[in-house]
C-alpha atoms as a PDB file:
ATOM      1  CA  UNK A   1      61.131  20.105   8.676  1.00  0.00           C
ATOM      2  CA  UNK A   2      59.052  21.665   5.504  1.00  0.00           C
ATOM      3  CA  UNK A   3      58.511  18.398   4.409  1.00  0.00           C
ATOM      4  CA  UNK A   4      57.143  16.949   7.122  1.00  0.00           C
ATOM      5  CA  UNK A   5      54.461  19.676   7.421  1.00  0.00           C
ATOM      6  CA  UNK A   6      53.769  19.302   3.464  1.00  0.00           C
ATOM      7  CA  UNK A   7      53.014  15.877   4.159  1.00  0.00           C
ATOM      8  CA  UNK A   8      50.926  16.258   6.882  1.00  0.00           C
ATOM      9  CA  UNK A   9      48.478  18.925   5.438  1.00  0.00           C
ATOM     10  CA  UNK A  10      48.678  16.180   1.929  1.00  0.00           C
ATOM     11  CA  UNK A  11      46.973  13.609   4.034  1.00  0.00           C
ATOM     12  CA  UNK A  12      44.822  16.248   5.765  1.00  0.00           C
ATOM     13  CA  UNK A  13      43.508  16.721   2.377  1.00  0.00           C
ATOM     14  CA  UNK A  14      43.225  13.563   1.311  1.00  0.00           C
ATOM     15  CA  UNK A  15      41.237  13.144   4.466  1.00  0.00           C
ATOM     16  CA  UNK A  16      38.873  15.816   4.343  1.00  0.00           C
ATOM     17  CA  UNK A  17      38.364  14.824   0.443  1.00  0.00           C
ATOM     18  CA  UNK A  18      37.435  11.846   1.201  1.00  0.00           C
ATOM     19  CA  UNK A  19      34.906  12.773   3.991  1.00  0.00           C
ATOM     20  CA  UNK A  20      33.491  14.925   2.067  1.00  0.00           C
ATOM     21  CA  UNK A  21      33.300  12.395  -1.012  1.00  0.00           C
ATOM     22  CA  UNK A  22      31.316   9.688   1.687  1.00  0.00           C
ATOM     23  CA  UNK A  23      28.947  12.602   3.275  1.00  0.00           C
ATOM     24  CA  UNK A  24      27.969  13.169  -0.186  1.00  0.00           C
ATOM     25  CA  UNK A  25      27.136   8.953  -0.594  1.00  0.00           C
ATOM     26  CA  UNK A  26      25.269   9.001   3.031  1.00  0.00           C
ATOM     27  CA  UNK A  27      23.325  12.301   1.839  1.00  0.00           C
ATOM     28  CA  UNK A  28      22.013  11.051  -1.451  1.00  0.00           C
ATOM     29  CA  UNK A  29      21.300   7.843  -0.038  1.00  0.00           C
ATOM     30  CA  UNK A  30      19.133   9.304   2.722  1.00  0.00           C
ATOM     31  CA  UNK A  31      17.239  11.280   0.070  1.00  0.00           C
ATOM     32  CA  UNK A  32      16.435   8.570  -1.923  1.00  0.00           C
ATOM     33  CA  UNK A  33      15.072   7.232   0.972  1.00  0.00           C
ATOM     34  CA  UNK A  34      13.199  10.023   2.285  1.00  0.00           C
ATOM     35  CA  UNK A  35      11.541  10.046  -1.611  1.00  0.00           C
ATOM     36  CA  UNK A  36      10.618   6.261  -1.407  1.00  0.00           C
ATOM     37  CA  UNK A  37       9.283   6.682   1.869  1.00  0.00           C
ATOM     38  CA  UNK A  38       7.126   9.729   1.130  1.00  0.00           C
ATOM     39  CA  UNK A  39       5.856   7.724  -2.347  1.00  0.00           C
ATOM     40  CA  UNK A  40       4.946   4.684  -0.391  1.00  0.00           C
ATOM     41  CA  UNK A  41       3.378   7.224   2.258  1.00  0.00           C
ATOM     42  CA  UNK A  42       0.995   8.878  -0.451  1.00  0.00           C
ATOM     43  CA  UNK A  43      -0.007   5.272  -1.669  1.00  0.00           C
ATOM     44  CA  UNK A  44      -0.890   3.853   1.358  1.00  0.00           C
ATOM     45  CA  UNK A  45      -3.099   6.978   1.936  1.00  0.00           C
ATOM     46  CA  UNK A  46      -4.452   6.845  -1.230  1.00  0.00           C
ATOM     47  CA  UNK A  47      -5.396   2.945  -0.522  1.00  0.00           C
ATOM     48  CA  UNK A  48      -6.793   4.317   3.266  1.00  0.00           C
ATOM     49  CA  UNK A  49      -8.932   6.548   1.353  1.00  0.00           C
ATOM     50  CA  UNK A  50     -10.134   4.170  -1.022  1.00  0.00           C
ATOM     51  CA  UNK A  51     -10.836   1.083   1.373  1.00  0.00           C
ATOM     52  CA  UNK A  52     -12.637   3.886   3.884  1.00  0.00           C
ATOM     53  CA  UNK A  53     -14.849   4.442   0.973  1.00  0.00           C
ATOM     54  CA  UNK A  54     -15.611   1.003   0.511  1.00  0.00           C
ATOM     55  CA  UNK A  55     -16.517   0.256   4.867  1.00  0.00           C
ATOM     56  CA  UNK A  56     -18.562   3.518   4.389  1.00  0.00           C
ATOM     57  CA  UNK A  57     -20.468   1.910   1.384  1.00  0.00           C
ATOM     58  CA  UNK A  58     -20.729  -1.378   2.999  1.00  0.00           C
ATOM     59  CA  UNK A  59     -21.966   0.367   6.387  1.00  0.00           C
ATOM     60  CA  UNK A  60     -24.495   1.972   3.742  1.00  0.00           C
ATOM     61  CA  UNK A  61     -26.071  -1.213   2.762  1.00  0.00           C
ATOM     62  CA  UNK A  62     -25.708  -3.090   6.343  1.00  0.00           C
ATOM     63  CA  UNK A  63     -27.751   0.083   8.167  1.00  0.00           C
ATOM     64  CA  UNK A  64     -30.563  -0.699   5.102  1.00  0.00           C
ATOM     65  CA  UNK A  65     -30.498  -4.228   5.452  1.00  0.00           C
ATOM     66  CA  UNK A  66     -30.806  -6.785   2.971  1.00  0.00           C
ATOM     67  CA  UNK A  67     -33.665  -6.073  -0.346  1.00  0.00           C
ATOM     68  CA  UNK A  68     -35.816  -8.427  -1.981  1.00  0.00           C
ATOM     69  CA  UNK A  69     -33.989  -8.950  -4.549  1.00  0.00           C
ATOM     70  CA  UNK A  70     -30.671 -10.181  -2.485  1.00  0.00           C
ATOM     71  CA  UNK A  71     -32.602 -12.131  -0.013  1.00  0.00           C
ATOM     72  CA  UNK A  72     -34.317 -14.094  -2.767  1.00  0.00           C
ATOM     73  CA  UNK A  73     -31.052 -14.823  -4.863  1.00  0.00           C
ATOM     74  CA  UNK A  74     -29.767 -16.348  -1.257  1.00  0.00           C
ATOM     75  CA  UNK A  75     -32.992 -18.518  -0.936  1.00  0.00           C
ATOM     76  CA  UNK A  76     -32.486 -19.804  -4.217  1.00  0.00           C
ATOM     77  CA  UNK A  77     -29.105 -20.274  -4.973  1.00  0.00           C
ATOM     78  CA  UNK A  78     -27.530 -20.879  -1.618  1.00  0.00           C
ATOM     79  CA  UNK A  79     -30.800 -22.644   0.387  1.00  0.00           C
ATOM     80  CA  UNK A  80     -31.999 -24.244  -2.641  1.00  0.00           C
ATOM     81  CA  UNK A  81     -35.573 -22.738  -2.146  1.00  0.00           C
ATOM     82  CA  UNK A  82     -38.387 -22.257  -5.001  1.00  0.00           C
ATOM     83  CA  UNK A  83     -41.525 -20.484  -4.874  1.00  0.00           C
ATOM     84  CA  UNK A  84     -44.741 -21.760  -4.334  1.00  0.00           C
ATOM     85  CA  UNK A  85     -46.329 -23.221  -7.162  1.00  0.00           C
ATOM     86  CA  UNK A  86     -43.074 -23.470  -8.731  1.00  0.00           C
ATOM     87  CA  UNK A  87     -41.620 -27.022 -10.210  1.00  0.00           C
ATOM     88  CA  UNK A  88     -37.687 -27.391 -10.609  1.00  0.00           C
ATOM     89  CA  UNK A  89     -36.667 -29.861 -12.856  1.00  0.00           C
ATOM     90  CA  UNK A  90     -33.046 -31.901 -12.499  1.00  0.00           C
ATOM     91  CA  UNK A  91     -31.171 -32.613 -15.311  1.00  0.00           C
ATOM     92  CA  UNK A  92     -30.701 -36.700 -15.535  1.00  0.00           C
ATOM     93  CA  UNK A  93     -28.309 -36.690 -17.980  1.00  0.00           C
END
């Protein structure tokens, strides 16, 4: 009857070894995880921060409107305006 017991409490071991052994897997796997996640985390803040900068620069320039200087590059390179007095000359070639 010893022998039965010994065998028993063998595989009990075996058992608990070998739960232990894929608790171990599941635990560093989950950490790895948790540290990608929090790295992708701080970069995605890091790009909210940035492109929040940018709206807040761009609200910036749409609450002062458009200068002189932008509004006469559109005339002249997207409308194809000149000044007065002023003669444009196409190249024929």
């Amino acid at each position: 009857m010893r022998s039965f017991f010994e065998k028993k409490s063998f595989v009990l071991i075996i058992a608990t070894i070998a739960f232990v052994c894929f608790a171990a897997v599941v635990i560093i796997n989950l950490a790895d995880t948790a540290i990608d996640r929090k790295n992708e985390s701080e970069a995605l803040k890091a790009e909210l921060a940035s492109q929040q900068a940018a709206n807040e620069k761009l609200e910036k320039e749409l609450a002062g409107g458009i200068s002189e200087e932008e509004k006469e590059y559109i005339a002249r390179n997207d409308l194809g305006y000149i000044l007065p007095g002023e003669h444009v000359y196409a190249d024929a070639s």
